[in-house]
C-alpha atoms as a PDB file:
ATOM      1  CA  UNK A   1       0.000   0.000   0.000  1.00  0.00           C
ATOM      2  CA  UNK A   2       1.310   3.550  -0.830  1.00  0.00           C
ATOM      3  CA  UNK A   3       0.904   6.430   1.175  1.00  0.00           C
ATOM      4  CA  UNK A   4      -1.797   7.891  -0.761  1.00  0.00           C
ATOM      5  CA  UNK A   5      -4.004   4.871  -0.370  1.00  0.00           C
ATOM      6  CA  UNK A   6      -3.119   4.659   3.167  1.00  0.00           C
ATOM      7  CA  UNK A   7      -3.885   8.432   4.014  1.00  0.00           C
ATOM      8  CA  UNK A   8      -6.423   8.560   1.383  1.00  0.00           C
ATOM      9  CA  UNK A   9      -4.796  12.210   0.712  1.00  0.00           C
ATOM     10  CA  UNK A  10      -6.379  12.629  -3.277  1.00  0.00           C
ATOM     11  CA  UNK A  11      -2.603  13.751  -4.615  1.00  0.00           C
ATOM     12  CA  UNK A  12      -2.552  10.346  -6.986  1.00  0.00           C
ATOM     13  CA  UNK A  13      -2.263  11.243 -10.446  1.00  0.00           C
ATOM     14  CA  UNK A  14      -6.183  11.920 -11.222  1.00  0.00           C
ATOM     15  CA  UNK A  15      -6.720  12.227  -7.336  1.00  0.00           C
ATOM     16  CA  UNK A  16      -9.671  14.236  -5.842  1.00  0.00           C
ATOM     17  CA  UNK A  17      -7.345  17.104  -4.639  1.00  0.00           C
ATOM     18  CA  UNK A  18      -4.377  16.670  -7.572  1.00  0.00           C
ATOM     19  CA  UNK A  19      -5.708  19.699  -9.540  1.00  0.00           C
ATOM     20  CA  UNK A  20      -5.831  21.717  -6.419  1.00  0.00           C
ATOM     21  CA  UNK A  21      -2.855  20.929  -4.455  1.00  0.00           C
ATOM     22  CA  UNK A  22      -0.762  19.230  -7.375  1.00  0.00           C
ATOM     23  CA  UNK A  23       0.214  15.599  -7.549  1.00  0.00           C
ATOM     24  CA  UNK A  24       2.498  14.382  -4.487  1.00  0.00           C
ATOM     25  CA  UNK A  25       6.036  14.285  -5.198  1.00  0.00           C
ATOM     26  CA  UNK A  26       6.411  10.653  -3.901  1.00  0.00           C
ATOM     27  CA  UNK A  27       4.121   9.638  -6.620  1.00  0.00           C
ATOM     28  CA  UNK A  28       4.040   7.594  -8.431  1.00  0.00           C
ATOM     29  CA  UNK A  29       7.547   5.863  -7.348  1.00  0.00           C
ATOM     30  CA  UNK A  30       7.681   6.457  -3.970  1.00  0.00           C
ATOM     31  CA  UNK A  31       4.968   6.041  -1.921  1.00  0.00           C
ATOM     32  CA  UNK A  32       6.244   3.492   0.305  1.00  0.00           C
ATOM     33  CA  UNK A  33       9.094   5.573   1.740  1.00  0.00           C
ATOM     34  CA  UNK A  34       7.423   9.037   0.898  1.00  0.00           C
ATOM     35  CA  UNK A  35       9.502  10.609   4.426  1.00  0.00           C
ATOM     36  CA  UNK A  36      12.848  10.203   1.795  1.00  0.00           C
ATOM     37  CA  UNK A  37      10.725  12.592  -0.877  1.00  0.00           C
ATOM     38  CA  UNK A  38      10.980  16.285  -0.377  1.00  0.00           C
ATOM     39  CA  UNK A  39       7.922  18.500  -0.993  1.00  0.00           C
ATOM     40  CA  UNK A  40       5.220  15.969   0.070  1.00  0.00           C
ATOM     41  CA  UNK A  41       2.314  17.526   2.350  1.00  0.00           C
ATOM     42  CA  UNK A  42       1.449  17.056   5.784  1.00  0.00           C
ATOM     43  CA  UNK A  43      -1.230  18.762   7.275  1.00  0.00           C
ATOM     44  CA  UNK A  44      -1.773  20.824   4.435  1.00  0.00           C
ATOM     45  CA  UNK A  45       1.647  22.159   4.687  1.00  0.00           C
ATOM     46  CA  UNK A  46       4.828  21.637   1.901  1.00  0.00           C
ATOM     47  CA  UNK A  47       7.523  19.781   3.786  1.00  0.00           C
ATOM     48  CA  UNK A  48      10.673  20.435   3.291  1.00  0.00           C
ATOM     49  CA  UNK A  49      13.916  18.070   3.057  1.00  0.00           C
ATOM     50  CA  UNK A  50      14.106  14.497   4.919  1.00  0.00           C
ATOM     51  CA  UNK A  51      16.384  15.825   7.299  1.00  0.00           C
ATOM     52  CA  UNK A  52      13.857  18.886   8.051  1.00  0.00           C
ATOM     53  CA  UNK A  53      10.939  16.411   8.073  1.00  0.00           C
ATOM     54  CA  UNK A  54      12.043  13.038   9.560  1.00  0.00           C
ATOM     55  CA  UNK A  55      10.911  14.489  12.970  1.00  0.00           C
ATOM     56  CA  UNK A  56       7.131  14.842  11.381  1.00  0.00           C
ATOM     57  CA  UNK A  57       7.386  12.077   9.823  1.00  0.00           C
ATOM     58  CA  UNK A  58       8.407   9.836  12.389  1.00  0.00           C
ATOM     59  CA  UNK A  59       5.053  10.582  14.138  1.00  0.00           C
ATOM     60  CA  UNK A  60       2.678   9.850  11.017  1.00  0.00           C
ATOM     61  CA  UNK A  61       0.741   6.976  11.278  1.00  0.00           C
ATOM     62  CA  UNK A  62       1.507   5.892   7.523  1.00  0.00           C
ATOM     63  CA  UNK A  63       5.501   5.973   8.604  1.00  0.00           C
ATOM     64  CA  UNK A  64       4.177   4.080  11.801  1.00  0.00           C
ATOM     65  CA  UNK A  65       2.301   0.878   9.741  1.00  0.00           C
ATOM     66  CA  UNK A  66       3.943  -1.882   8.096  1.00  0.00           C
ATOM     67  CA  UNK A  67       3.008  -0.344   4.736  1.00  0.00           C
ATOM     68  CA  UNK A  68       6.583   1.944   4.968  1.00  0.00           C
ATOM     69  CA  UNK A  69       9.919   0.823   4.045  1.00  0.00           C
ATOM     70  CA  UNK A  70      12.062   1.882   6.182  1.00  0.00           C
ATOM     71  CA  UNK A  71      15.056   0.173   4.414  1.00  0.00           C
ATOM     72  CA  UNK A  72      16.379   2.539   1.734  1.00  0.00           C
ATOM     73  CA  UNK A  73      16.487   0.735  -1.105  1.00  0.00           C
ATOM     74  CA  UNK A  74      16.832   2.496  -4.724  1.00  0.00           C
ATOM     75  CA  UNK A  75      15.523   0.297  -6.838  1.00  0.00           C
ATOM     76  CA  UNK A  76      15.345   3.137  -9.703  1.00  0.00           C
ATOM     77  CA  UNK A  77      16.670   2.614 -12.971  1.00  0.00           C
END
């Protein structure tokens, strides 16, 4: 499960809220370890680096559940 899904936050591609508050910036790729992703929202709010938001982060239910990898792994190619 991604974040999205998980928070039910509408900032999928085609999402209720995408036009409004943009897509995420963890989507599509990273929605599993979205605290790694600068300018995702939380509370409504742009947060900033992982280092400035690991704090916030750390508290979020989403970050919390099993759903989140917290082993960095960059599977990109």
């Amino acid at each position: 499960m991604n974040c999205w899904e998980f928070k039910n936050c509408g900032r999928e591609k085609g999402g209720a809220k995408a036009d409004s508050l943009g897509v995420c910036s963890a989507y599509p790729d990273d929605g599993k370890n979205c605290a790694r992703i600068a300018g995702t929202l939380c509370g409504g709010e742009v947060q900033g680096t992982f280092a400035q938001k690991l704090h916030n982060c750390m508290k979020c239910e989403f970050y919390k559940s099993k759903h989140y990898n917290k082993l960095f792994v960059n599977n990109k190619k």
